[in-house]
N, C-alpha and C. Protein backbone atom coordinates (compact mmCIF):
# COMPACT_ATOMS: atom_id res chain seq x y z
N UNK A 1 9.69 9.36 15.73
CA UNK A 1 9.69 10.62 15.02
C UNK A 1 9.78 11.81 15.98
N UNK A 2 9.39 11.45 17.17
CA UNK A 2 9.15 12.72 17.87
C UNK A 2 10.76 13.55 18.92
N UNK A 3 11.41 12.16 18.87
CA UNK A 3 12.43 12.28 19.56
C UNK A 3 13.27 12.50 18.55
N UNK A 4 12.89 12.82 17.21
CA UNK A 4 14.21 13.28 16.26
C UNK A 4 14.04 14.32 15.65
N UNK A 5 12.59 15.00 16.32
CA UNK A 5 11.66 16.25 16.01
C UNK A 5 11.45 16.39 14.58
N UNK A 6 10.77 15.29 14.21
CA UNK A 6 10.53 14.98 12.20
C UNK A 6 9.00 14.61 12.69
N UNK A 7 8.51 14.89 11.53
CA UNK A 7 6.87 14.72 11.53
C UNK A 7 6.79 13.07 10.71
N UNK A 8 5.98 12.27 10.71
CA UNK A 8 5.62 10.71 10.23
C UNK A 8 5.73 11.40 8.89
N UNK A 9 5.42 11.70 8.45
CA UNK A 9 5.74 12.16 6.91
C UNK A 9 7.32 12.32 6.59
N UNK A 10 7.51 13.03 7.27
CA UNK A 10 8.89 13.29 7.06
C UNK A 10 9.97 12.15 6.91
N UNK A 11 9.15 11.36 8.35
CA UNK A 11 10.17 10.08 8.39
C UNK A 11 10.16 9.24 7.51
N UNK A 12 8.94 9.11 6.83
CA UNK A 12 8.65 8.14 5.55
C UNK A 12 9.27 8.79 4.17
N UNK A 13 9.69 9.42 4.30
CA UNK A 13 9.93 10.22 3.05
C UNK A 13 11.48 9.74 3.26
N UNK A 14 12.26 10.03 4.82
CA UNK A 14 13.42 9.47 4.57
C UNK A 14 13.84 8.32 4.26
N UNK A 15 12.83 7.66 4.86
CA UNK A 15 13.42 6.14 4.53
C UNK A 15 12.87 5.64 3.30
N UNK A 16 12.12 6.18 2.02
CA UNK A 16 11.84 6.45 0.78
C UNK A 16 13.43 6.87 -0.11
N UNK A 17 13.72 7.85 0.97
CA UNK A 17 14.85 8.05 0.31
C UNK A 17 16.14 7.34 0.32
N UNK A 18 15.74 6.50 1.17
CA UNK A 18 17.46 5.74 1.89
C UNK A 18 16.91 4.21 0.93
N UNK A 19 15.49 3.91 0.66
CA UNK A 19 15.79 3.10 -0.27
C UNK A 19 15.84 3.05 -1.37
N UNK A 20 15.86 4.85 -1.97
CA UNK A 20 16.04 5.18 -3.27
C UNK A 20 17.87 5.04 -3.56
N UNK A 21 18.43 5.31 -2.53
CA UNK A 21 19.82 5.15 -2.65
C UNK A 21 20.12 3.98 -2.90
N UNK A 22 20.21 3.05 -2.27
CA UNK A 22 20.15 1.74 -1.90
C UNK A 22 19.32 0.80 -3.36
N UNK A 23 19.04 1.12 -3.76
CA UNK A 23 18.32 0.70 -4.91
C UNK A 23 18.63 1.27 -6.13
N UNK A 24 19.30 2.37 -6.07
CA UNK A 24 20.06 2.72 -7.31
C UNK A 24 21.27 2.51 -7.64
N UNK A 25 22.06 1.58 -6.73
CA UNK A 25 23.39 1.48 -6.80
C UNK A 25 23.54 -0.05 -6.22
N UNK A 26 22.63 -0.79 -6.12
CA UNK A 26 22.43 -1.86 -6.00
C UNK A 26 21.28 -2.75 -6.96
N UNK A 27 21.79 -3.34 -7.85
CA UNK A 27 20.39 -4.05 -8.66
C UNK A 27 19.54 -5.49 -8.32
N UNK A 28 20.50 -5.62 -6.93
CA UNK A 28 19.95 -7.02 -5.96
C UNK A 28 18.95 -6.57 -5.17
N UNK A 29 18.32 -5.39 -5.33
CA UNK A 29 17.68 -4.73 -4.02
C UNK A 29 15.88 -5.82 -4.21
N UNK A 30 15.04 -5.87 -3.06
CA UNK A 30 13.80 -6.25 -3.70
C UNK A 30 13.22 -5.31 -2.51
N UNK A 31 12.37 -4.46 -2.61
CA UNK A 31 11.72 -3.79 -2.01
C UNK A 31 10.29 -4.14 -1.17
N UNK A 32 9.93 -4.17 0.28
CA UNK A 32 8.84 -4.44 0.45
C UNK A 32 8.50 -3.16 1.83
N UNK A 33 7.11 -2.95 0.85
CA UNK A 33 6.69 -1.64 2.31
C UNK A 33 5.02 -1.88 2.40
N UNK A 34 4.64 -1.61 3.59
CA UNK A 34 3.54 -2.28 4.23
C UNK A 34 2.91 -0.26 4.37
N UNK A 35 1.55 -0.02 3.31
CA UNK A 35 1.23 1.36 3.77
C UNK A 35 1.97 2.79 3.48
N UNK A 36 2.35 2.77 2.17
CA UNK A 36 3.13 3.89 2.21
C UNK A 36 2.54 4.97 2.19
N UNK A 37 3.28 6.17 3.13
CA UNK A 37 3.03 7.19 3.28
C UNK A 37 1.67 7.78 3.97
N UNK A 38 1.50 6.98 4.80
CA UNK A 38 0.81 7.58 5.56
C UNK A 38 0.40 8.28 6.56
N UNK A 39 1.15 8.92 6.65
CA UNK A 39 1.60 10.26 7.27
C UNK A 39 1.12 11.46 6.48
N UNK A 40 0.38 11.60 5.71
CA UNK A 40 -0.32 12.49 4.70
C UNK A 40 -1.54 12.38 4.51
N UNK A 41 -1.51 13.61 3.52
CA UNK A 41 -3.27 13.30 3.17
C UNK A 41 -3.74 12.33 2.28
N UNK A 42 -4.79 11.93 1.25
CA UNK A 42 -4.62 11.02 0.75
C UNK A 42 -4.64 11.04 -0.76
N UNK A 43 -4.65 12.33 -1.12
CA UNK A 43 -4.42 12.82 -2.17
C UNK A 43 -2.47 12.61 -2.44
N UNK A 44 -1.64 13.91 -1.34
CA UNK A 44 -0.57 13.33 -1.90
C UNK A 44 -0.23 12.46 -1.16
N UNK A 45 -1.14 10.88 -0.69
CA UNK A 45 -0.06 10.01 -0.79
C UNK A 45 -0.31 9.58 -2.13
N UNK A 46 -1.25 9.53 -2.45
CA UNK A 46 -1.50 8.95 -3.60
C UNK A 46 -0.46 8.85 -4.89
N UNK A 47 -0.43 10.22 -4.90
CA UNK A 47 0.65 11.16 -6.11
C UNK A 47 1.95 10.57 -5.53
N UNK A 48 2.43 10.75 -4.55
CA UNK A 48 3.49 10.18 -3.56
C UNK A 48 3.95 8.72 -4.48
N UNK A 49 2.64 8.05 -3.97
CA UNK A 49 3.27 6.43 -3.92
C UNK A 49 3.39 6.18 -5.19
N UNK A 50 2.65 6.75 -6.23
CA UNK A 50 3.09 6.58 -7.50
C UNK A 50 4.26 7.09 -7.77
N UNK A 51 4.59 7.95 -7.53
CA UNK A 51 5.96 8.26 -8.63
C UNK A 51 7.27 7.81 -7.92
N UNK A 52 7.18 7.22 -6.36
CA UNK A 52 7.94 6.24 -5.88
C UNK A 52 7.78 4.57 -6.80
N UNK A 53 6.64 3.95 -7.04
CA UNK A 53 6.75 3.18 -7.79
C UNK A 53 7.14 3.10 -8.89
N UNK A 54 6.83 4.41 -9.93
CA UNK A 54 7.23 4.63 -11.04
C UNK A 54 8.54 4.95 -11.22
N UNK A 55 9.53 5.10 -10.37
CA UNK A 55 10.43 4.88 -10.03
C UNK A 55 11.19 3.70 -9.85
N UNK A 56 10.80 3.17 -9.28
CA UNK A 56 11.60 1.71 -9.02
C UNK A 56 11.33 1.00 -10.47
N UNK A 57 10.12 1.16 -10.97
CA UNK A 57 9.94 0.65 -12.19
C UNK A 57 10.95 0.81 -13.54
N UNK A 58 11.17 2.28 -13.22
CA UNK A 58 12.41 2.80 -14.36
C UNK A 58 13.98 1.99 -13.84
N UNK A 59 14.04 2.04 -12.65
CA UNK A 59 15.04 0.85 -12.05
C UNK A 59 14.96 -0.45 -12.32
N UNK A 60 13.85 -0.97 -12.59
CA UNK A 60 13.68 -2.39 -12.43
C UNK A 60 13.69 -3.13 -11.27
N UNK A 61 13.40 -2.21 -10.55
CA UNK A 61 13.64 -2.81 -9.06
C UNK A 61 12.76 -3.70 -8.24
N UNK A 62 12.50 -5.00 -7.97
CA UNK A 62 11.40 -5.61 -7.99
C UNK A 62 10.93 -5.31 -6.60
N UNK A 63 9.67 -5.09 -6.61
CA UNK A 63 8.88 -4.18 -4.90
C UNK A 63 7.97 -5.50 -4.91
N UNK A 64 7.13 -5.76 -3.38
CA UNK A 64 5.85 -5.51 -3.00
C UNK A 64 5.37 -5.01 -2.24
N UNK A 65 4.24 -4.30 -2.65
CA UNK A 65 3.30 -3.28 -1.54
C UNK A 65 2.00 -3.94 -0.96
N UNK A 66 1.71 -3.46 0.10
CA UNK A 66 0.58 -3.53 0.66
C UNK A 66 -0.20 -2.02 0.74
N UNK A 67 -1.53 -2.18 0.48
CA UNK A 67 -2.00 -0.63 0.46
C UNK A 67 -3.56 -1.24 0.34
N UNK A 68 -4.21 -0.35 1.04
CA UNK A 68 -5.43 -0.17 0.99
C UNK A 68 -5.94 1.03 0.14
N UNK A 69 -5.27 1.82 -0.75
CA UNK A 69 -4.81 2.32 -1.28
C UNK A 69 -5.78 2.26 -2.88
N UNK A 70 -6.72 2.33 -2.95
CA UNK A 70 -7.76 1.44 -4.42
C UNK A 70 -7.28 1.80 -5.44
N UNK A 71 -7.02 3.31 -5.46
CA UNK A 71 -6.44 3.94 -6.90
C UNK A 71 -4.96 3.63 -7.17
N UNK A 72 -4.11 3.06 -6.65
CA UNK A 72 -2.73 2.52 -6.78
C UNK A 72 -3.29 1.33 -7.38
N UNK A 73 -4.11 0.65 -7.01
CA UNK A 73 -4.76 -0.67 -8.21
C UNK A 73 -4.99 -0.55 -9.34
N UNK A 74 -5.09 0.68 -9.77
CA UNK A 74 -5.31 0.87 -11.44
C UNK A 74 -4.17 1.50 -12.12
N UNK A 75 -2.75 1.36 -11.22
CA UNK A 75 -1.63 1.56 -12.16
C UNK A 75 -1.36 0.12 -13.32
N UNK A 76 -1.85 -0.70 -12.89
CA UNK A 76 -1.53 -1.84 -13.49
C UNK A 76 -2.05 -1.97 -14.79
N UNK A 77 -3.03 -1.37 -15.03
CA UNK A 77 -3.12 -1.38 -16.43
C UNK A 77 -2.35 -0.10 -17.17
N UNK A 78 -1.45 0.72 -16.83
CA UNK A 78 -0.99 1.52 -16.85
C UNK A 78 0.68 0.43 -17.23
N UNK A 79 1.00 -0.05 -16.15
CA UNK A 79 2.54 -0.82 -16.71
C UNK A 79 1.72 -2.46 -15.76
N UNK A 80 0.86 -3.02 -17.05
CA UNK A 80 0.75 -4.30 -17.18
C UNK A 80 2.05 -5.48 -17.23
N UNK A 81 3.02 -4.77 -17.60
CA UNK A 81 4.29 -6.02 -17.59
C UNK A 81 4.74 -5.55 -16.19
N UNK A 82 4.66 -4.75 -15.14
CA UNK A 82 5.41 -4.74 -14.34
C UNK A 82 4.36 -4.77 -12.65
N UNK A 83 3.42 -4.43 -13.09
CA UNK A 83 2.33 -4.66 -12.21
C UNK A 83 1.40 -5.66 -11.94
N UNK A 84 1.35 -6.08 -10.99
CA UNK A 84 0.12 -6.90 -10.52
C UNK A 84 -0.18 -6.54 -9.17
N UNK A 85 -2.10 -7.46 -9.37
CA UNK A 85 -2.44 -6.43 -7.86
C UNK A 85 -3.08 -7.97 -6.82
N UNK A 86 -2.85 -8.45 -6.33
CA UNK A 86 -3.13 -9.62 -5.12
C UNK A 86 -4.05 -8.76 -4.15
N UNK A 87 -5.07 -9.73 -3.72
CA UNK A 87 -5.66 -8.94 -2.18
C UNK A 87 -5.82 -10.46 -1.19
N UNK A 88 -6.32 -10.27 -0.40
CA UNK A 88 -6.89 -11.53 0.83
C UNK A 88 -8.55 -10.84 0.87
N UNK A 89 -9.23 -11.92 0.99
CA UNK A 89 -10.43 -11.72 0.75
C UNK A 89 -11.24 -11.66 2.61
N UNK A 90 -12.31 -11.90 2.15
CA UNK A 90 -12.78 -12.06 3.35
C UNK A 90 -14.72 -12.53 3.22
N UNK A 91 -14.61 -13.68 4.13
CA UNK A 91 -16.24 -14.20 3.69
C UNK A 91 -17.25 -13.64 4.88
N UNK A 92 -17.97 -13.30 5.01
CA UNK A 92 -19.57 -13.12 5.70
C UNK A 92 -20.44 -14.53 6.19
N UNK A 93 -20.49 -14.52 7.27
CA UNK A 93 -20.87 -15.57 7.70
C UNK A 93 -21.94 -15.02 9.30
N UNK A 94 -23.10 -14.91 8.89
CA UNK A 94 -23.85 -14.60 10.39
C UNK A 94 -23.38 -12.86 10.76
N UNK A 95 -23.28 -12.16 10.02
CA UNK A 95 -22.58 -10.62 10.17
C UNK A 95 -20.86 -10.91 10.95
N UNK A 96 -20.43 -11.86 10.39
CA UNK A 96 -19.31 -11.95 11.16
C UNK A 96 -18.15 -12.31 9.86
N UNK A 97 -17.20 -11.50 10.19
CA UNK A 97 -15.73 -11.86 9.55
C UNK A 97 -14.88 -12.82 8.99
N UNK A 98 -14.94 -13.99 8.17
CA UNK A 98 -13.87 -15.10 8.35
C UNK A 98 -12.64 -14.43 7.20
N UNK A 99 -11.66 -14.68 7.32
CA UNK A 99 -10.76 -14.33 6.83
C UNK A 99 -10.02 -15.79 6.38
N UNK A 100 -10.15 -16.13 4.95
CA UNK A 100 -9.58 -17.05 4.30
C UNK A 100 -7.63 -17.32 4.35
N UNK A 101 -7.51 -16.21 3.91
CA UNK A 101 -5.69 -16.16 3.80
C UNK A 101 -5.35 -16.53 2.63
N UNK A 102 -5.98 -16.97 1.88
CA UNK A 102 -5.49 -17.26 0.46
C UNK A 102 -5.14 -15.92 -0.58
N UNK A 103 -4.41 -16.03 -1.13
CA UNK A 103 -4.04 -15.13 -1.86
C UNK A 103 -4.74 -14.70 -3.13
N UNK A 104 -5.37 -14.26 -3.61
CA UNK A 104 -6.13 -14.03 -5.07
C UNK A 104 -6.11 -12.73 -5.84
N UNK A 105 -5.77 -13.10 -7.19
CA UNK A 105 -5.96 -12.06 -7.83
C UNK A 105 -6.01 -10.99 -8.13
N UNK A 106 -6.09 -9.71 -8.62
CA UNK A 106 -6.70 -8.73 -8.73
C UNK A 106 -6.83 -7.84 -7.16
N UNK A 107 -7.30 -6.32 -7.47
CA UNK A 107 -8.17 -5.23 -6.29
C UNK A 107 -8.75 -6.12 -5.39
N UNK A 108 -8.72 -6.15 -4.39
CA UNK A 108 -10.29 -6.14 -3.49
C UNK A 108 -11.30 -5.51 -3.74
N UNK A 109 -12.52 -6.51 -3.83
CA UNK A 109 -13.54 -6.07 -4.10
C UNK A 109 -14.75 -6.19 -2.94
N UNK A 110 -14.05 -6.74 -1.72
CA UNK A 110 -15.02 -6.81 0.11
C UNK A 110 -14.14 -5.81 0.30
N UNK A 111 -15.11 -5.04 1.73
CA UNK A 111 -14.45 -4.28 2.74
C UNK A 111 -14.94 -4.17 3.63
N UNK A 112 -14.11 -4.10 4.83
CA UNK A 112 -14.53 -4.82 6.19
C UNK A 112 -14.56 -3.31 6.95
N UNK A 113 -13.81 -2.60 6.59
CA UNK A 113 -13.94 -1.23 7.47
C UNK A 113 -15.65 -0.66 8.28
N UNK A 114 -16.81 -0.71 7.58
CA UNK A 114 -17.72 -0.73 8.02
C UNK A 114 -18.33 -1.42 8.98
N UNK A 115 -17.98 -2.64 8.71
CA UNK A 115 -18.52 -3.99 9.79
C UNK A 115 -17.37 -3.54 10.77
N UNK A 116 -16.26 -3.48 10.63
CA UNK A 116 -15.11 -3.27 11.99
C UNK A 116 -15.89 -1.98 12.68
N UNK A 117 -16.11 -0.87 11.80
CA UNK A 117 -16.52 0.46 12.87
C UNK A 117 -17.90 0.02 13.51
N UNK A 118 -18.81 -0.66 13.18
CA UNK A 118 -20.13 -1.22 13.56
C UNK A 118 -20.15 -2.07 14.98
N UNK A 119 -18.88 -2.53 14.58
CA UNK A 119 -18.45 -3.45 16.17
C UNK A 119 -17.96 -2.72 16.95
N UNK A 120 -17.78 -1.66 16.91
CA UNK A 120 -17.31 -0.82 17.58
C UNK A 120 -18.28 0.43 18.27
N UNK A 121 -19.45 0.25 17.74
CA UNK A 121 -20.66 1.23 17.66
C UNK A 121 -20.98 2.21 16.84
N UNK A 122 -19.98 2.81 15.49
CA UNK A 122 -20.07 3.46 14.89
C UNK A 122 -20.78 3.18 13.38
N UNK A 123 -21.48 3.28 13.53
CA UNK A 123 -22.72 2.03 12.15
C UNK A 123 -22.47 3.02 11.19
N UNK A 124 -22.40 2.95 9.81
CA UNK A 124 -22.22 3.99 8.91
C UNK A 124 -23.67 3.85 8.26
N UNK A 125 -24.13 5.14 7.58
CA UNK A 125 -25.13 5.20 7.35
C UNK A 125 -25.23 4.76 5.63
């Protein structure tokens, strides 16, 4: 980004847009993005990533996202035929991390962000 003097926002927004092209004139497209928009605050990514999804949706365009993102989890009852929400879990064992890999269901309902900053020295209160 810096060598094309565009801000991370900016750049995500283009390539938002290069697969809005690409997806409107192609109906083979399947979309996958890891974190969108984060290059912002988290308000408009929020607003952001929705009306990019709600988008592809009016396309039919079949996506998957990754997002840590909680409130993008409750579009799904919003467009139940076109949404679903998968997480990877994670078990507690001795204050320590195991990470299953299995795929399940629904939001995440663990979060490791606390225990990660704790290992790090930053204990949340």
């Amino acid at each position: 980004s810096l060598n094309d003097q565009t801000s991370t926002f900016k750049a995500e927004l283009n390539r938002l847009k290069m697969i809005l092209d690409v997806t409107g004139s192609d109906q083979k497209s399947f979309v996958l993005i890891d974190e969108m928009l984060r290059g912002t605050n988290s308000k408009d990514k929020y607003l952001g990533s929705k009306v990019f999804i709600e988008k592809l949706i009016s396309q039919r365009t079949p996506a998957l996202f990754a997002t840590h993102d909680l409130q993008l989890s409750e579009m799904e009852s919003d467009y139940s035929e076109y949404i679903r929400n998968y997480h990877f879990d994670i078990k507690l064992s001795a204050g320590e991390m195991n990470f299953d890999y299995i795929l399940k269901e629904g939001p995440c309902k663990t979060f490791n962000a606390a225990l990660l900053l704790k290992e790090i020295g930053l204990a949340l209160d």
